[in-house]
Each structure stands twice: as structure tokens, then as C-alpha cells.
N, C-alpha and C. Protein backbone atom coordinates (compact mmCIF):
# COMPACT_ATOMS: atom_id res chain seq x y z
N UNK A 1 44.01 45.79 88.30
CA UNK A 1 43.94 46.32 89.64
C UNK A 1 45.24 46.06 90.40
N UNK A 2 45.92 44.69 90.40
CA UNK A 2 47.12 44.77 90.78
C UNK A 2 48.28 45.53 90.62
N UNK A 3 48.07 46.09 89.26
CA UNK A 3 49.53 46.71 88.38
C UNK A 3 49.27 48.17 89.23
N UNK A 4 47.68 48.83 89.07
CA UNK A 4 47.63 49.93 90.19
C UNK A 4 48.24 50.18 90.85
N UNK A 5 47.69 48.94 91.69
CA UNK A 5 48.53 48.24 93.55
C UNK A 5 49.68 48.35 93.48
N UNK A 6 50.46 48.19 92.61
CA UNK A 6 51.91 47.97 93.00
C UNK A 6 52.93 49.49 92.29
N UNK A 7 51.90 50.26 91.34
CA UNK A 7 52.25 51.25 91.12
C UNK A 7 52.60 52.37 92.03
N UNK A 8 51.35 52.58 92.84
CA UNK A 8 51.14 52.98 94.13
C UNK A 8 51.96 52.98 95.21
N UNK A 9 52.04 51.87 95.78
CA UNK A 9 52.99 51.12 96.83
C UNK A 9 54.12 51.73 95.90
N UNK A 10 54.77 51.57 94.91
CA UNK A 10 56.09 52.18 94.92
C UNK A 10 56.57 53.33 94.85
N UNK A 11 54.97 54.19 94.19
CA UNK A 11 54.99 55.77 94.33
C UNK A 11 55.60 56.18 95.94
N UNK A 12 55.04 55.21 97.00
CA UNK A 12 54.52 55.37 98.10
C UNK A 12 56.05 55.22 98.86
N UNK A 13 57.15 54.34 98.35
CA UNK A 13 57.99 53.70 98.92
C UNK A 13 58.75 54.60 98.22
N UNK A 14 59.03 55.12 97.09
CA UNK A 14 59.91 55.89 96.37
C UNK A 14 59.68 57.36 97.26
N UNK A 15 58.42 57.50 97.31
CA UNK A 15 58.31 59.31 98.03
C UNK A 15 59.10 59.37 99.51
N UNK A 16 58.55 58.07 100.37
CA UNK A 16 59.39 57.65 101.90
C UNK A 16 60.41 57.61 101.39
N UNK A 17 61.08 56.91 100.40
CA UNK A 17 62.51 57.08 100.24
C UNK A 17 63.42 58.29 100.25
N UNK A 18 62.82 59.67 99.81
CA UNK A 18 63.09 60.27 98.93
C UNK A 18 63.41 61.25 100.27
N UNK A 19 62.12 61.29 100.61
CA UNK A 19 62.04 62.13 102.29
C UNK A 19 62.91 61.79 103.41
N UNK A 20 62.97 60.37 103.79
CA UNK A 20 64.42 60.39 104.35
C UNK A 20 65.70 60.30 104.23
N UNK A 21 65.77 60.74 102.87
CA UNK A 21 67.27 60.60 102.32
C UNK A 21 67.64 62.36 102.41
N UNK A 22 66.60 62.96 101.69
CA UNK A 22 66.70 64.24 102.07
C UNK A 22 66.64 64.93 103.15
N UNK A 23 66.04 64.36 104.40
CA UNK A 23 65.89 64.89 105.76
C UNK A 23 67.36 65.56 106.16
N UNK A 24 68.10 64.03 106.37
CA UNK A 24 69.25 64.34 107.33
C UNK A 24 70.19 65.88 106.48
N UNK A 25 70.26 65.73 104.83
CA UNK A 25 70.87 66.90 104.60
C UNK A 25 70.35 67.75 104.90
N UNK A 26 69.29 68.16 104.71
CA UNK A 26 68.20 69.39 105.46
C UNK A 26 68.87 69.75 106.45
N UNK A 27 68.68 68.38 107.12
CA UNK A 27 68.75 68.90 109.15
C UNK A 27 70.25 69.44 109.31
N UNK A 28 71.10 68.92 108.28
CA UNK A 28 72.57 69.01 108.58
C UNK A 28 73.07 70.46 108.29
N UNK A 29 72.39 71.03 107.09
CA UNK A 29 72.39 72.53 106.53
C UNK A 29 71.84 73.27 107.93
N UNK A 30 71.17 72.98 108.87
CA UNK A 30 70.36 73.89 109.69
C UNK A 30 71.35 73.76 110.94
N UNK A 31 71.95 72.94 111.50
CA UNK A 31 73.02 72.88 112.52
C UNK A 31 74.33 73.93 112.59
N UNK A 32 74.47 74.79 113.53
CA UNK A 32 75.41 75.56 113.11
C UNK A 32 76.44 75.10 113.90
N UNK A 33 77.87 75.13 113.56
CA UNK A 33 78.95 74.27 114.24
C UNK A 33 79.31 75.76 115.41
N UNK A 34 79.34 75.59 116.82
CA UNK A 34 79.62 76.33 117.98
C UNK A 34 81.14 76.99 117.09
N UNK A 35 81.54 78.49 117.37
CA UNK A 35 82.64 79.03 117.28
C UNK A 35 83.69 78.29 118.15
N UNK A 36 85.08 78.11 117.58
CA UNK A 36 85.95 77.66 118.28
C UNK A 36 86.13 79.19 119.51
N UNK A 37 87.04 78.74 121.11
CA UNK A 37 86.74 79.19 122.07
C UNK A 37 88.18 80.71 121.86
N UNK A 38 87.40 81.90 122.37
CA UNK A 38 88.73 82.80 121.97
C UNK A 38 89.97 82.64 122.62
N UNK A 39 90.91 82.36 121.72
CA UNK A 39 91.89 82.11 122.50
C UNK A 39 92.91 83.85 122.75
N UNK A 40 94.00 83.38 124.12
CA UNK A 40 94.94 85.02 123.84
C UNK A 40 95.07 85.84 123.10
N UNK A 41 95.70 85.04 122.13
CA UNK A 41 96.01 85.87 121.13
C UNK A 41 95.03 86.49 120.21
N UNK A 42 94.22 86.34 120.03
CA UNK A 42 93.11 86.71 119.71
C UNK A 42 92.32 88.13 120.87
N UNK A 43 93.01 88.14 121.46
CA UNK A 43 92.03 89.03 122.42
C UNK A 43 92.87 90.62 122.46
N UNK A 44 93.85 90.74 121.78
CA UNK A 44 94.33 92.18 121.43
C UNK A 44 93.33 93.37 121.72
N UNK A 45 92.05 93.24 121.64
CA UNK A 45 91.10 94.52 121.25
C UNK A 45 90.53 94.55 122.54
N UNK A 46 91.06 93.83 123.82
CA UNK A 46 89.94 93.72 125.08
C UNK A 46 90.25 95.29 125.72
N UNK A 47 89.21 95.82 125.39
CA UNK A 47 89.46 97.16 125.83
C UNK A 47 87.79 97.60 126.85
N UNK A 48 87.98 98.09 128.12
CA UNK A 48 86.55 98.26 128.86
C UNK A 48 86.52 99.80 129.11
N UNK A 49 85.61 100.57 129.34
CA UNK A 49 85.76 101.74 129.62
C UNK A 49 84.56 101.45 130.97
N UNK A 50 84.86 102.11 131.95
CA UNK A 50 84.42 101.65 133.86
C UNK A 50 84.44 103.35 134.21
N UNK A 51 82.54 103.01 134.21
CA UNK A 51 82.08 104.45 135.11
C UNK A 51 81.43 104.30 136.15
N UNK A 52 82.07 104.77 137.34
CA UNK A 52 81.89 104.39 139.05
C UNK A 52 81.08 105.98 139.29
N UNK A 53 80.25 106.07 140.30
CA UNK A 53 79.27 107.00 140.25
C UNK A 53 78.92 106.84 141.89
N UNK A 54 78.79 107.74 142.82
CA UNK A 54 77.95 107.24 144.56
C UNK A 54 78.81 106.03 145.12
N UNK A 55 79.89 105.70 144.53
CA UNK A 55 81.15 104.63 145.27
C UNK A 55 81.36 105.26 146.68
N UNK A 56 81.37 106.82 146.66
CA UNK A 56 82.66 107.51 147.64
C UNK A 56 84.11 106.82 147.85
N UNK A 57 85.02 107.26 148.87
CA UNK A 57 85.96 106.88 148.95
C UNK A 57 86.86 107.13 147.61
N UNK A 58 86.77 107.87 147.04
CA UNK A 58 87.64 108.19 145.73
C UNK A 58 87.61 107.09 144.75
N UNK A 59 86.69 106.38 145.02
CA UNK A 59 86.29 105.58 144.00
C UNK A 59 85.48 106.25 142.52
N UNK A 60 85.23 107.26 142.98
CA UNK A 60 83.84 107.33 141.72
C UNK A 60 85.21 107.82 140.19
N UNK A 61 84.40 107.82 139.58
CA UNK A 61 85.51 108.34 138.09
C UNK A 61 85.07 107.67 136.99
N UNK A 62 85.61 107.75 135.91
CA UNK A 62 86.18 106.90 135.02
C UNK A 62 87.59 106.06 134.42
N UNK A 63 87.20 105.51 134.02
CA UNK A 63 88.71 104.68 133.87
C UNK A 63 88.73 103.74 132.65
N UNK A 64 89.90 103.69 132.19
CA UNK A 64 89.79 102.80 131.01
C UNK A 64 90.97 101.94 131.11
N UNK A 65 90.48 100.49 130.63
CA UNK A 65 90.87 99.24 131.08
C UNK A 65 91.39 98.56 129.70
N UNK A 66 92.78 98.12 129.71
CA UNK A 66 93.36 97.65 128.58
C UNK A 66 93.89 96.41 128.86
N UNK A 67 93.35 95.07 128.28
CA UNK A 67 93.81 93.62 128.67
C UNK A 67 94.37 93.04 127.78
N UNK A 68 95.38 92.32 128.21
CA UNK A 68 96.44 91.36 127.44
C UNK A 68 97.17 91.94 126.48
N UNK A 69 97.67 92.51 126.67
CA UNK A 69 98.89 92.72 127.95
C UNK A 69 97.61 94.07 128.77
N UNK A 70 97.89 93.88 129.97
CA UNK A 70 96.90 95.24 131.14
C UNK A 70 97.68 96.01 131.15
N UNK A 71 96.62 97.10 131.07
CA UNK A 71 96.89 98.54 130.60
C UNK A 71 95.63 99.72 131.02
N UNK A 72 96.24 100.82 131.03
CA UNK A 72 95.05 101.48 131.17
C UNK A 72 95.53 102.62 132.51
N UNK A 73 94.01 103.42 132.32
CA UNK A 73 94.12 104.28 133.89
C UNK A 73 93.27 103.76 134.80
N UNK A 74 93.02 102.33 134.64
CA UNK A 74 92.04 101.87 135.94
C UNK A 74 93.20 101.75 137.24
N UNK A 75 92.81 101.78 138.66
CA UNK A 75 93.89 102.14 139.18
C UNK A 75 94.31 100.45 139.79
N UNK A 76 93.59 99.22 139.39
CA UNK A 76 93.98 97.84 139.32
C UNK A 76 93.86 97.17 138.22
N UNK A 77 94.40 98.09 137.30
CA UNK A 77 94.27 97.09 135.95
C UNK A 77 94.85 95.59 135.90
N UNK A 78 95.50 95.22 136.56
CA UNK A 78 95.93 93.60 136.42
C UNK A 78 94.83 92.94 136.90
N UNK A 79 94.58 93.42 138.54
CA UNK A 79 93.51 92.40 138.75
C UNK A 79 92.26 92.92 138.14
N UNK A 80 91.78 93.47 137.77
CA UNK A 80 90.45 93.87 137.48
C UNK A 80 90.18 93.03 135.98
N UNK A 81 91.53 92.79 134.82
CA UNK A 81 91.82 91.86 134.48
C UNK A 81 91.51 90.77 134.43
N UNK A 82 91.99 90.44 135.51
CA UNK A 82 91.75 88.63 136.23
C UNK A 82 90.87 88.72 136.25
N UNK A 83 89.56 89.68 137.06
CA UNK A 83 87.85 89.32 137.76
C UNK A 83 87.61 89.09 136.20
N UNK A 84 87.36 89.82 135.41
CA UNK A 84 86.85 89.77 134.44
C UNK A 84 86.80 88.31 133.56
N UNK A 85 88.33 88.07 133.13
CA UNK A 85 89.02 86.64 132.79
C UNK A 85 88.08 85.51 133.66
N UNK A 86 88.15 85.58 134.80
CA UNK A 86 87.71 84.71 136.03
C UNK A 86 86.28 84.15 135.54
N UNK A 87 85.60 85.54 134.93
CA UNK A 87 84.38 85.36 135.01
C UNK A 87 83.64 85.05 133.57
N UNK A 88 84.88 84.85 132.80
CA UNK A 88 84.70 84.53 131.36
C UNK A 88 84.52 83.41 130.92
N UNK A 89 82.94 82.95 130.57
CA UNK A 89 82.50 81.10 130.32
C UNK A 89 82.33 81.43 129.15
N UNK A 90 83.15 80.24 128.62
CA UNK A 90 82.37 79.72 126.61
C UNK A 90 80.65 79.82 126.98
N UNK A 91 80.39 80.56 126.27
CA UNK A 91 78.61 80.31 126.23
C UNK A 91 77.87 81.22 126.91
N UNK A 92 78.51 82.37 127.90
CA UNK A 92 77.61 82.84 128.85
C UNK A 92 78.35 83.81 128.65
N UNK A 93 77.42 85.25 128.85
CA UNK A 93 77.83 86.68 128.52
C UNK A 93 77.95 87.02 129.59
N UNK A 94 79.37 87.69 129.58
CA UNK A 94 80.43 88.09 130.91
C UNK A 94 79.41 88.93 131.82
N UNK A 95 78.91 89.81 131.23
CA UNK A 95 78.20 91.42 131.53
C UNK A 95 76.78 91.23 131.83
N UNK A 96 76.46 89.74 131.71
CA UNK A 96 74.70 89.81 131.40
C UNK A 96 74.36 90.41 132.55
N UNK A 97 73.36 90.87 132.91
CA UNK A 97 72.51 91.64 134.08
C UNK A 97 71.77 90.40 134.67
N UNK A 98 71.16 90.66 135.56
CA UNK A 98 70.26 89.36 136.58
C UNK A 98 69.17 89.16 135.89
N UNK A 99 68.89 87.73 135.75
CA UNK A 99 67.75 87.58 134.57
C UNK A 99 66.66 87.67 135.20
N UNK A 100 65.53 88.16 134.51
CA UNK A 100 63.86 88.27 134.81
C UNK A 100 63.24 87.34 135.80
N UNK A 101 62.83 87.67 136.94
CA UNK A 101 62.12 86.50 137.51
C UNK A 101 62.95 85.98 138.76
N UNK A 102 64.62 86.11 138.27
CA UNK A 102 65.29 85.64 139.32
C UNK A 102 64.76 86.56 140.86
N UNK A 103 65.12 85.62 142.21
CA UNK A 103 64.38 85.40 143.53
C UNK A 103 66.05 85.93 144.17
N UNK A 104 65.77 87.24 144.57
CA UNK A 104 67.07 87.82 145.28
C UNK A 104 66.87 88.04 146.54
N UNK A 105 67.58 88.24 147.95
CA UNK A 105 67.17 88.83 148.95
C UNK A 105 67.01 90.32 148.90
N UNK A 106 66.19 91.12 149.90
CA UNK A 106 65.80 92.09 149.91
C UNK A 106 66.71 92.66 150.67
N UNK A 107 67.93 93.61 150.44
CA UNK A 107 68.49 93.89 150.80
C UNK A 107 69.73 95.36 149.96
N UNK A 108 69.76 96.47 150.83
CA UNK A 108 70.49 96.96 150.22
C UNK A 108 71.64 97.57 149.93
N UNK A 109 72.47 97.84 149.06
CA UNK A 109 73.63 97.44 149.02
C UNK A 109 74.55 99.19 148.84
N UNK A 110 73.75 100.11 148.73
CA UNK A 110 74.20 101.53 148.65
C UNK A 110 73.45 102.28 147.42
N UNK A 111 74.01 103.44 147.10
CA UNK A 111 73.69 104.04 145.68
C UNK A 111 74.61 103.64 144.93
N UNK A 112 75.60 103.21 144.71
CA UNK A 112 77.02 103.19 144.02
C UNK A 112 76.20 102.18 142.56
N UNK A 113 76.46 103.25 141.50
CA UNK A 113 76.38 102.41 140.24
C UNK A 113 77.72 102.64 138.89
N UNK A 114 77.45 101.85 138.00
CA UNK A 114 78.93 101.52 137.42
C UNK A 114 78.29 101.16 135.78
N UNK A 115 79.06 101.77 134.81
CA UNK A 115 78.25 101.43 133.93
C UNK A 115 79.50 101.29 132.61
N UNK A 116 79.79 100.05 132.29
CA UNK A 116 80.80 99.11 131.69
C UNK A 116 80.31 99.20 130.23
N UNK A 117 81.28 99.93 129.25
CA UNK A 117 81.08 99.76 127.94
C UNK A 117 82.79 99.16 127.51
N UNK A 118 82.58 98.85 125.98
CA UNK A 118 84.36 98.55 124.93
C UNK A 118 83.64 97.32 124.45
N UNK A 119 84.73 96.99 124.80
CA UNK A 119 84.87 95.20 123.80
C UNK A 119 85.49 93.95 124.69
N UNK A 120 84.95 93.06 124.58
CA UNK A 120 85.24 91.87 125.86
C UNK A 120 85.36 90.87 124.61
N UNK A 121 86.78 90.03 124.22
CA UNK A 121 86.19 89.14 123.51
C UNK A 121 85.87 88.95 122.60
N UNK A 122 86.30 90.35 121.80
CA UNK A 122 85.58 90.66 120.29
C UNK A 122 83.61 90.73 120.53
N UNK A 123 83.47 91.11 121.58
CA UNK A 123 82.03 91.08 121.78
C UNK A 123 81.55 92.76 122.57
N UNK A 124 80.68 93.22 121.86
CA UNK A 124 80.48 94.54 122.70
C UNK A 124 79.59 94.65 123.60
N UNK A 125 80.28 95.48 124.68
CA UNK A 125 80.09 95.28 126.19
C UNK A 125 79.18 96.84 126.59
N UNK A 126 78.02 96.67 127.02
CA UNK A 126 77.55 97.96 127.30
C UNK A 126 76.52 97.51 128.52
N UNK A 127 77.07 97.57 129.84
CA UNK A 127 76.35 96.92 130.92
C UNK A 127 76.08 98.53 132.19
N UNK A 128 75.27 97.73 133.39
CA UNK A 128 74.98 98.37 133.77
C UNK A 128 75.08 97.58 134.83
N UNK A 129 75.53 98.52 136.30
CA UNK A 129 75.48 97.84 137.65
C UNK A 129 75.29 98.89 138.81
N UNK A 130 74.32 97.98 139.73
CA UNK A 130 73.77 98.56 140.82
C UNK A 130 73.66 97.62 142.28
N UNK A 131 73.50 98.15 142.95
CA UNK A 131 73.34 97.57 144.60
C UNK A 131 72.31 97.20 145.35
N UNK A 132 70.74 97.30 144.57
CA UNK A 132 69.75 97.45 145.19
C UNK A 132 69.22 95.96 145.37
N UNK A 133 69.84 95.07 145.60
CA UNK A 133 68.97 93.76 146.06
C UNK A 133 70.37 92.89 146.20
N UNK A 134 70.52 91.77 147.04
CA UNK A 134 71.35 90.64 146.66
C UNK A 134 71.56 90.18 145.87
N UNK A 135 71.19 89.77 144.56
CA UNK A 135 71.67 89.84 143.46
C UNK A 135 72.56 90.82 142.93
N UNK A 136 72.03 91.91 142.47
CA UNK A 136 72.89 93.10 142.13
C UNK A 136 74.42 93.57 143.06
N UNK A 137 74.11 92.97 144.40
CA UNK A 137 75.46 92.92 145.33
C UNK A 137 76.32 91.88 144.89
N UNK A 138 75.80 90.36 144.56
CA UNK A 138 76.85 89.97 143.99
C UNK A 138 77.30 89.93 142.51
N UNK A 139 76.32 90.19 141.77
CA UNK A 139 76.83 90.74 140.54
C UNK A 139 77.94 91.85 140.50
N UNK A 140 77.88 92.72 141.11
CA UNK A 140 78.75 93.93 140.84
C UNK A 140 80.33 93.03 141.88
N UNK A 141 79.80 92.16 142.99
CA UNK A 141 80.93 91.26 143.42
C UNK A 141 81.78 90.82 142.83
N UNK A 142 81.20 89.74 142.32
CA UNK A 142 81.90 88.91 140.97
C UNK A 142 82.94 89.78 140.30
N UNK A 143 82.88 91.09 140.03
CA UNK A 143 83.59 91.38 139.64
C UNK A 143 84.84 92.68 140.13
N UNK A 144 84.72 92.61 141.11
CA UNK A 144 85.85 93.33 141.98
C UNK A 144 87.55 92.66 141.84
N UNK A 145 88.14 93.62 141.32
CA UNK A 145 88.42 95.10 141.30
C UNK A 145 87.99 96.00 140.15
N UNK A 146 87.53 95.15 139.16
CA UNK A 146 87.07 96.10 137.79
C UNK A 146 86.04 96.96 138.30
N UNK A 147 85.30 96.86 139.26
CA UNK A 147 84.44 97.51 140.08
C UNK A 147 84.98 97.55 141.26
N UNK A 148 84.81 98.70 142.06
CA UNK A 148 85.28 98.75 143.37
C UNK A 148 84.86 98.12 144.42
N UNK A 149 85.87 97.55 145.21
CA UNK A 149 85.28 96.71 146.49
C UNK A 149 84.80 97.89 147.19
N UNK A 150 83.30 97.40 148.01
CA UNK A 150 82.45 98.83 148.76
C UNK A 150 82.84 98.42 149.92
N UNK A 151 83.78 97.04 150.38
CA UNK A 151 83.21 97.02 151.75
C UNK A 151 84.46 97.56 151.96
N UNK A 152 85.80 98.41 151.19
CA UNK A 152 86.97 98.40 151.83
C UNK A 152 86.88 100.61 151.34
N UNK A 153 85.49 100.81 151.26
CA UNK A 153 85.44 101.94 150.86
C UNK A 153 84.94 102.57 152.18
């Protein structure tokens, strides 16, 4: 009965062994290491194409936006540039729209909508912007001149 006992117990201590030796490689295979952050040179392909629509003021059109080195027929391609750059975080998508649920004031901001496709970043950009709540006013904010300032329209 002892030899059992101790058969057991080592089945028992060999299997625990076995399981946490193998865990951490497991866990280590499943961790994905974050992309290093894009740097300049790397950003050759930042190309936006910007459709303004109910702007007035000779704002409405299209335009296409060429960064690093700026370029293009947007009619502020440097700064529109910068907003963009400005608004560029490791981790957070330049273009995202106002998330679900978010609590905006009721307020409104015109018809003027804008609708942002290309490449940001080596990342493809196909957004959409509007005026109809405080949120959406400063979203389309944030990024003036790539979007037109309304209050100088």
C-alpha cells in the first residue's frame, strides 16, 4: 500500500511539474510583441483623399493630400498635415468615429460632411464626418485644416 502511495504522489508531483513548466512557454507563444512605432521614413505612402460636401464658402470639393514631404491639391496641405500628425497616437486610430454610447451635447453644428479615404500610416483610412452633435463638432475640429474650419466659412 505504501509503494502505491508513493507511486501516486509522484505521478501527482511529476504531472504539477510538467504543467508548470509548460505553462509559461504556452503563455509566452500567445503574447504578441506591440509593432515598433512608425517612424518618417517609413511614412512615404501617407496619401488622404478629403471629400467636403454643404461646407459652403468654397470649401466643398475634393482634394488630395500628400504627406512627408506635403503635397497635393488640398489647398493647406502643410497644415492639414500637422492636424493629422498632431492627432496621431501609438495605439489609437487617427480616423476612429465617436464610440457607441458616448454622452455628447445636443447641439448643431451645420450640414457640412467630409468623407476621408488613402492610407495614414501604412493603415487604410476610410472615415466619415459630420456636425450633428458636440462630439461630431469636435471630431471634425481636431482636425482642421484637413477639414475646413466652419467658423471662418
Amino acid at each position: 500500500m505504501l509503494q502505491v502511495t508513493r507511486i501516486l504522489l509522484t505521478a501527482v508531483v511529476s504531472v504539477a511539474a510538467a504543467g508548470s513548466l509548460a505553462a509559461p512557454s504556452s503563455a509566452a507563444s500567445h503574447v504578441e510583441a506591440a509593432p515598433p512605432p512608425v517612424r518618417d521614413e517609413d511614412r512615404g505612402g501617407d496619401h488622404l483623399t478629403v471629400t467636403v460636401r454643404h461646407a459652403g464658402g468654397g470649401a466643398d470639393g475634393t482634394y488630395e493630400l500628400y504627406c512627408h514631404p506635403d503635397g497635393g491639391s488640398h489647398p493647406e496641405a502643410g497644415g492639414a498635415c500637422a492636424a493629422v500628425d498632431r492627432n496621431t497616437r501609438w495605439g489609437t486610430e487617427t480616423f476612429a468615429p465617436v464610440p457607441d454610447g458616448t454622452i455628447c451635447t445636443m447641439q448643431y453644428g451645420g450640414a457640412a460632411t467630409a468623407h476621408v479615404t488613402g492610407t495614414w500610416g501604412g493603415r487604410p483610412v476610410d472615415a466619415t464626418y459630420g456636425r450633428s452633435d458636440g462630439c461630431e463638432i469636435a471630431r471634425w475640429d481636431r482636425l482642421v485644416p484637413l477639414l475646413p474650419d466652419l467658423t471662418r466659412v
